[in-house]
PDB file of N, CA and C in Angstrom:
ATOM      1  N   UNK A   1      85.389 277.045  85.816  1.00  0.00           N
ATOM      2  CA  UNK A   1      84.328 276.137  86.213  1.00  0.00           C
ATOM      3  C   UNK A   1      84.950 274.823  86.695  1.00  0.00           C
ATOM      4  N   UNK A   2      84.491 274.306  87.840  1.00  0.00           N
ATOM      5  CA  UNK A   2      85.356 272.963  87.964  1.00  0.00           C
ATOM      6  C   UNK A   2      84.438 272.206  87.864  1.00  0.00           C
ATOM      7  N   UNK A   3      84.675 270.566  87.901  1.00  0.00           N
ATOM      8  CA  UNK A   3      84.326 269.270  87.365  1.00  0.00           C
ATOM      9  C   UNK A   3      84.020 268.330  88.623  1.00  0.00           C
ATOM     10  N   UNK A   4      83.124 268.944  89.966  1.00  0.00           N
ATOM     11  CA  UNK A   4      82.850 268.148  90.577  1.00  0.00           C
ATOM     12  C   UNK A   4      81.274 267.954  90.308  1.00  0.00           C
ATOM     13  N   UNK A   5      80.615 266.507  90.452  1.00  0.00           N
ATOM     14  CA  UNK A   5      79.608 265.878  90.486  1.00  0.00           C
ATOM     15  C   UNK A   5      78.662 266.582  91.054  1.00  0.00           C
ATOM     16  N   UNK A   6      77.465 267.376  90.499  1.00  0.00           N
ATOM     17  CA  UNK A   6      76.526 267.926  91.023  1.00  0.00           C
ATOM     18  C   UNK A   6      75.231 267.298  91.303  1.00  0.00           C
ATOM     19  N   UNK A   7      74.453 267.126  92.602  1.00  0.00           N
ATOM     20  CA  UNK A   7      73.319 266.346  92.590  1.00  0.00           C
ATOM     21  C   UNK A   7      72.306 267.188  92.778  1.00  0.00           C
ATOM     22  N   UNK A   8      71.034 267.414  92.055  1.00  0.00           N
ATOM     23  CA  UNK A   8      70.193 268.888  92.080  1.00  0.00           C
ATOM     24  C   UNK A   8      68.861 267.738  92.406  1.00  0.00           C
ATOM     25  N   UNK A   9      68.081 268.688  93.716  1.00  0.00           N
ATOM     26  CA  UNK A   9      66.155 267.892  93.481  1.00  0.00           C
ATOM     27  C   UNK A   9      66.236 268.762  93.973  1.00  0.00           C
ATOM     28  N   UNK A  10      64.710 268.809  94.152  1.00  0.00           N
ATOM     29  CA  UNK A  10      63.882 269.581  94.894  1.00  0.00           C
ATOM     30  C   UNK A  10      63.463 269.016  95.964  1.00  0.00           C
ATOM     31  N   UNK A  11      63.385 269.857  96.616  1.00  0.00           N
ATOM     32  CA  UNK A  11      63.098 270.302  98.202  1.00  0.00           C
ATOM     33  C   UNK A  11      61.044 270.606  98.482  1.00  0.00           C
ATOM     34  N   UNK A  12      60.569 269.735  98.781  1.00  0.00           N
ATOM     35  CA  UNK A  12      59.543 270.579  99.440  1.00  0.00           C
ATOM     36  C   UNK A  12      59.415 271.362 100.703  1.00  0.00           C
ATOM     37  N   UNK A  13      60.360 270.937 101.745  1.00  0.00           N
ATOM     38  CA  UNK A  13      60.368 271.768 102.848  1.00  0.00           C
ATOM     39  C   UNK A  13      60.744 272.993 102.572  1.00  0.00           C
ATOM     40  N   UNK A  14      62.212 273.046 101.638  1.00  0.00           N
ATOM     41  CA  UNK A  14      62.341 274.617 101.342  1.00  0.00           C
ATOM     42  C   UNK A  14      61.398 275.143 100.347  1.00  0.00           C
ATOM     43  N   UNK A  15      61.127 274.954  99.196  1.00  0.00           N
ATOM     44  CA  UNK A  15      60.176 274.773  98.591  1.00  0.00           C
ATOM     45  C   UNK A  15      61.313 275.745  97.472  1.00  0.00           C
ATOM     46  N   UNK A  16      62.319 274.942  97.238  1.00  0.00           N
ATOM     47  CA  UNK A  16      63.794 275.173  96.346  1.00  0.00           C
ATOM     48  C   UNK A  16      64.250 274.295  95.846  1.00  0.00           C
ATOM     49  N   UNK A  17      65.046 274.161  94.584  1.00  0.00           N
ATOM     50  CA  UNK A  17      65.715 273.155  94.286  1.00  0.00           C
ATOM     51  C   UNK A  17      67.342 273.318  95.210  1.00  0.00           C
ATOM     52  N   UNK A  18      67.588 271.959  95.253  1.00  0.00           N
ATOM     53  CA  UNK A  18      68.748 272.397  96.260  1.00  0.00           C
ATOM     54  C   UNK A  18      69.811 271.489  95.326  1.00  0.00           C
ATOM     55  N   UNK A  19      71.328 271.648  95.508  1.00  0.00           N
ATOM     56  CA  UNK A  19      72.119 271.410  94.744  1.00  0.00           C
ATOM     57  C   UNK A  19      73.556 270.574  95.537  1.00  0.00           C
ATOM     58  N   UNK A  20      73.513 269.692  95.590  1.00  0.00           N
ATOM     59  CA  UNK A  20      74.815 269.244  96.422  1.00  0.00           C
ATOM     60  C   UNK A  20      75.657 268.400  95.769  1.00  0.00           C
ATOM     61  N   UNK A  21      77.031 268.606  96.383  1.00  0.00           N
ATOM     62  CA  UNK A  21      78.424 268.539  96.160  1.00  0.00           C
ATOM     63  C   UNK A  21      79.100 267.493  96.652  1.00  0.00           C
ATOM     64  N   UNK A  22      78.432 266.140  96.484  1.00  0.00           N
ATOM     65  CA  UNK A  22      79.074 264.954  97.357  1.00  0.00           C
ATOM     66  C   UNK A  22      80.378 264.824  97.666  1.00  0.00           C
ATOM     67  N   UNK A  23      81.091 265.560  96.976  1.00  0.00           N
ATOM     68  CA  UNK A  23      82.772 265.009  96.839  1.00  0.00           C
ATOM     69  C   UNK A  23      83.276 266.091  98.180  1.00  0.00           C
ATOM     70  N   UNK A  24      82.687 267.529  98.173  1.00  0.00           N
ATOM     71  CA  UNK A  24      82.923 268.994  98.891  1.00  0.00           C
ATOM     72  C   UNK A  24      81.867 268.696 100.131  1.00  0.00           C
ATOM     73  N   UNK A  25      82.321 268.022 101.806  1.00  0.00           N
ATOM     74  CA  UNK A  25      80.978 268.232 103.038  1.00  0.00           C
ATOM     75  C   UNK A  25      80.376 269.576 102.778  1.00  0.00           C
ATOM     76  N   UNK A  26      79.650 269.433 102.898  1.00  0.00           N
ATOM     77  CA  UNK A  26      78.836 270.294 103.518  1.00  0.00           C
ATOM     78  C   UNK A  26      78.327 271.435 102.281  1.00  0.00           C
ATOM     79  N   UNK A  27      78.663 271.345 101.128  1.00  0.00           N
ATOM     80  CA  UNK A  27      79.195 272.296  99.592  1.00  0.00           C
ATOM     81  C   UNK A  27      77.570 272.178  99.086  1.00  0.00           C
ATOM     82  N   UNK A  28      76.857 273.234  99.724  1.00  0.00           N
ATOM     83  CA  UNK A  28      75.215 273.243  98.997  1.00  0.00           C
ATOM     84  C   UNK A  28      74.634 274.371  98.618  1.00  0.00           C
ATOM     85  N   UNK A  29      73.928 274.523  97.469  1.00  0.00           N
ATOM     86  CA  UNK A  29      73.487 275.647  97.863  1.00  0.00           C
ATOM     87  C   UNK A  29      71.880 275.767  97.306  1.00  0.00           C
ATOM     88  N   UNK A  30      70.686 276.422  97.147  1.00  0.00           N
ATOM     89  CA  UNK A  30      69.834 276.492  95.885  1.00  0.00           C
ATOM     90  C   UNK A  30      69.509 277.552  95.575  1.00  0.00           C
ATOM     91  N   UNK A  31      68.212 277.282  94.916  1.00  0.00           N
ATOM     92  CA  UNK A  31      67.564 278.073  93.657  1.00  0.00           C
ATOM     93  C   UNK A  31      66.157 277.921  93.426  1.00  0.00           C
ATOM     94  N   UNK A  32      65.565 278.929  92.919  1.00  0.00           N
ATOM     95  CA  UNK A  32      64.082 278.770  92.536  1.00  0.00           C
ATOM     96  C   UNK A  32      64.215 277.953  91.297  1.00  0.00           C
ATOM     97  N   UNK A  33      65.113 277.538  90.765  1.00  0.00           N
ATOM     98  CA  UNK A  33      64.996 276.840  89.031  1.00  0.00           C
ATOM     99  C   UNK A  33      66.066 276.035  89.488  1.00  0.00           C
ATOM    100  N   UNK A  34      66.345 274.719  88.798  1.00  0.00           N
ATOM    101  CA  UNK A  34      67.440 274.026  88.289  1.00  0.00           C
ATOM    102  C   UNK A  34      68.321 274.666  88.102  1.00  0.00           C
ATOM    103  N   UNK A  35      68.808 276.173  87.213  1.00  0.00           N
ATOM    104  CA  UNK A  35      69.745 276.619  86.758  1.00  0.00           C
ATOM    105  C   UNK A  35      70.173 277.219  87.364  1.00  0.00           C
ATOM    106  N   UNK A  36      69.553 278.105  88.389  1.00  0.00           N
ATOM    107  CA  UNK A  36      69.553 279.084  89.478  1.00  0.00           C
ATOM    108  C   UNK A  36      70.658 278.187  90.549  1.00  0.00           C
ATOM    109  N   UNK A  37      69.869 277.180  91.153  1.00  0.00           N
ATOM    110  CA  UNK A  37      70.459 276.261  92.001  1.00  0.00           C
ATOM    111  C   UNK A  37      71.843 275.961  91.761  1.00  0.00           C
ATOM    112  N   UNK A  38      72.205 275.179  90.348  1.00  0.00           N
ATOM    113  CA  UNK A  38      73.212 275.198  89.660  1.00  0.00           C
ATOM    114  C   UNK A  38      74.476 276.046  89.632  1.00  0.00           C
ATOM    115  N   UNK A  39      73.880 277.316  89.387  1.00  0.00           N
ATOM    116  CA  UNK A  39      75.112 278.639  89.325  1.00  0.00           C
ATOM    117  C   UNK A  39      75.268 278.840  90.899  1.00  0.00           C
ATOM    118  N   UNK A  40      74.205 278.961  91.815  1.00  0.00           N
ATOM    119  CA  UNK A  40      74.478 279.311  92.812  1.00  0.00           C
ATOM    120  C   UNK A  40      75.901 278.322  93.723  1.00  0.00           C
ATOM    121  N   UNK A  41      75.447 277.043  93.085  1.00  0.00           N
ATOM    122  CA  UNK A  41      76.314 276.195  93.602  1.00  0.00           C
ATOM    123  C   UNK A  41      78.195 275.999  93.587  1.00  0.00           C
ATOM    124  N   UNK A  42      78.032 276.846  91.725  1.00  0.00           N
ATOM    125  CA  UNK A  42      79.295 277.143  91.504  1.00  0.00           C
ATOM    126  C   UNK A  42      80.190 277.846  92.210  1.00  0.00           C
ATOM    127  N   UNK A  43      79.395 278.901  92.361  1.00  0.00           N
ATOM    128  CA  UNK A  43      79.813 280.031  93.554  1.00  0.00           C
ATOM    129  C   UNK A  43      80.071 279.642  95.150  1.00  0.00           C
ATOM    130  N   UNK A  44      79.415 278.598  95.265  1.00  0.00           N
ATOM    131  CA  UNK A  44      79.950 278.072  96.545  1.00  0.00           C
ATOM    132  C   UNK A  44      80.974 276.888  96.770  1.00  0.00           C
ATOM    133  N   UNK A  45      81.500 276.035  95.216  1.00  0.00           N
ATOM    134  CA  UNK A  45      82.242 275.602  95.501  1.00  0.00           C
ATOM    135  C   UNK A  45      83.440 275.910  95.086  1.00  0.00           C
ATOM    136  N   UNK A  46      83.596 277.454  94.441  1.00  0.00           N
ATOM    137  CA  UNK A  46      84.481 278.380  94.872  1.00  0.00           C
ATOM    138  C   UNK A  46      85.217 278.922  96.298  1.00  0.00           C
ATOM    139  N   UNK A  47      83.792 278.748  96.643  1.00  0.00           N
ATOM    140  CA  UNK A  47      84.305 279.185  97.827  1.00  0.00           C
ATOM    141  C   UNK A  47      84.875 278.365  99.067  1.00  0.00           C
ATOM    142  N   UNK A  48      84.655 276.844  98.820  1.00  0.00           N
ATOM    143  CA  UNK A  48      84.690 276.116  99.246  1.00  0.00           C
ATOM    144  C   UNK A  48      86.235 275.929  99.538  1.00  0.00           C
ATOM    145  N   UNK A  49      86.532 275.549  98.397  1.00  0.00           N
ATOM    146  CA  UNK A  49      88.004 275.862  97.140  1.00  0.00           C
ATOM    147  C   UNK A  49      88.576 276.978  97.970  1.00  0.00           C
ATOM    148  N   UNK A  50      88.613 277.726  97.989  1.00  0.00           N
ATOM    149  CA  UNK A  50      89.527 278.893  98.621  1.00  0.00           C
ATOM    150  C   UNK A  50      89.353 278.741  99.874  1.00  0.00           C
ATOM    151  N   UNK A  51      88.315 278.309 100.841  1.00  0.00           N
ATOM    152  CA  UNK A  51      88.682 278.255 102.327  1.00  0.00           C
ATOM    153  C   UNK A  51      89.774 277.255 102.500  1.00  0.00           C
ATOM    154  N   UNK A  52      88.974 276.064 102.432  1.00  0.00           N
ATOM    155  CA  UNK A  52      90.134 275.027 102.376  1.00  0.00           C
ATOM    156  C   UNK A  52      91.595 275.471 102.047  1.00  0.00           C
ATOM    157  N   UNK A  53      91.657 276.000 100.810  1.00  0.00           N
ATOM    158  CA  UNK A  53      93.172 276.260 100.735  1.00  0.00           C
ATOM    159  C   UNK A  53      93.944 277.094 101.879  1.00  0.00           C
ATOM    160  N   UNK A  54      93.188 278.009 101.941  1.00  0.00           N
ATOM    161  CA  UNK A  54      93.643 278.892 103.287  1.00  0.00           C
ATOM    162  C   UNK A  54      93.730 278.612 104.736  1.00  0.00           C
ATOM    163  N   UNK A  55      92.482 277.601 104.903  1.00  0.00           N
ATOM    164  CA  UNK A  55      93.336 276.598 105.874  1.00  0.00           C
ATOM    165  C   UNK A  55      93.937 275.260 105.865  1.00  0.00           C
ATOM    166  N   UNK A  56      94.542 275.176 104.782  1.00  0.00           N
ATOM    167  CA  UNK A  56      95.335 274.530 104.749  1.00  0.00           C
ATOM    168  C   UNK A  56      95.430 273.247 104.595  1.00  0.00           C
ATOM    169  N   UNK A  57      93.946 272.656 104.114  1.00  0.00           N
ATOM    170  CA  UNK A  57      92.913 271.687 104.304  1.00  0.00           C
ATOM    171  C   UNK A  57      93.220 270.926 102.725  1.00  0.00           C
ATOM    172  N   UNK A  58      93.502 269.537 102.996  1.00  0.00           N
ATOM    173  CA  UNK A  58      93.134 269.276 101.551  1.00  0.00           C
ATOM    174  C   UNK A  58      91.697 269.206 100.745  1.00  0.00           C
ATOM    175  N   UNK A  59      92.581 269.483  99.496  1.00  0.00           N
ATOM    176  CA  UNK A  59      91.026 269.821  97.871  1.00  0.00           C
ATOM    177  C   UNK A  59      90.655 268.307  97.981  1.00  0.00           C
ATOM    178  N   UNK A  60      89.672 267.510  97.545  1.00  0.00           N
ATOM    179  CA  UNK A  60      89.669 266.058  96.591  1.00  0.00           C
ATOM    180  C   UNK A  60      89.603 266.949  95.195  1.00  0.00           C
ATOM    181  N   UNK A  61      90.254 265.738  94.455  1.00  0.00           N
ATOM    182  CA  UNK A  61      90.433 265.694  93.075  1.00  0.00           C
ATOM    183  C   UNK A  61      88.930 265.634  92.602  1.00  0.00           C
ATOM    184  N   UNK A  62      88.537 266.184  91.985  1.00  0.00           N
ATOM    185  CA  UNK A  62      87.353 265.455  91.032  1.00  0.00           C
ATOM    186  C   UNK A  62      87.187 264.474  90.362  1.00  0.00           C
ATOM    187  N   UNK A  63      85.754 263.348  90.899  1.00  0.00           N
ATOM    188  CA  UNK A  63      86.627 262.169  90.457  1.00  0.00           C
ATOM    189  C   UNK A  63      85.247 261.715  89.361  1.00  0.00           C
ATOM    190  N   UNK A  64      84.025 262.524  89.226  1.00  0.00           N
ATOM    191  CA  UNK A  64      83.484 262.608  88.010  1.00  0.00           C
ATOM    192  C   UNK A  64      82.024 261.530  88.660  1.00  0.00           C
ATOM    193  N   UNK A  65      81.428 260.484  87.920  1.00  0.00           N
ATOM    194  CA  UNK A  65      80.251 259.752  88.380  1.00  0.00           C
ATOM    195  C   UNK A  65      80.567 259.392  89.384  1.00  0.00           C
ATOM    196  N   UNK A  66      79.694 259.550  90.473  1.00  0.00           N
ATOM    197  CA  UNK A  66      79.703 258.481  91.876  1.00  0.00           C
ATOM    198  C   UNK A  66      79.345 257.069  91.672  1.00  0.00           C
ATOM    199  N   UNK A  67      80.251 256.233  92.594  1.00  0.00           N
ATOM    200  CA  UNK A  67      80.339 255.022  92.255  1.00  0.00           C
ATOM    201  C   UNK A  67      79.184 254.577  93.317  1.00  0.00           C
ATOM    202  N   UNK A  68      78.190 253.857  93.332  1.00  0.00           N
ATOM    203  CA  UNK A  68      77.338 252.797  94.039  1.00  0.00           C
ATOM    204  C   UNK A  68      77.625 251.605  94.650  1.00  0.00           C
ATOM    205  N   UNK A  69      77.844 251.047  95.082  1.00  0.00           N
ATOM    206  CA  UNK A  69      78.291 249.684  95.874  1.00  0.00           C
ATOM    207  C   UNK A  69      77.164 249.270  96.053  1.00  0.00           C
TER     208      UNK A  69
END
């Protein structure tokens, strides 16, 4: 399981909770539930994780609460 910052709402257009990965572009995924959304998300920033590596792309570190300015 890794330790990047997950941001979960809901969506009325999709009419899903959706789950994003501020630290990972583009790293989203959802779910009919919070938890759903959640796991689904794991799985994509797996996958995220392994493209990048394969091309050759740097990871960010996990860097835990997002900071606000």
């Amino acid at each position: 399981m890794t330790k990047y910052e997950v941001i979960i709402y809901w969506s009325e257009a999709d009419h899903a909770f959706i789950a994003e990965v501020p630290e990972l572009p583009g790293c989203t995924a959802d779910g009919t539930t919070q938890a759903e959304a959640l796991k689904n998300v794991q799985v994509v920033i797996d996958e995220w994780i392994e493209t990048a590596k394969s091309l050759g792309r740097p990871i960010p570190a996990p860097r835990g609460r997002l900071s606000f300015a």
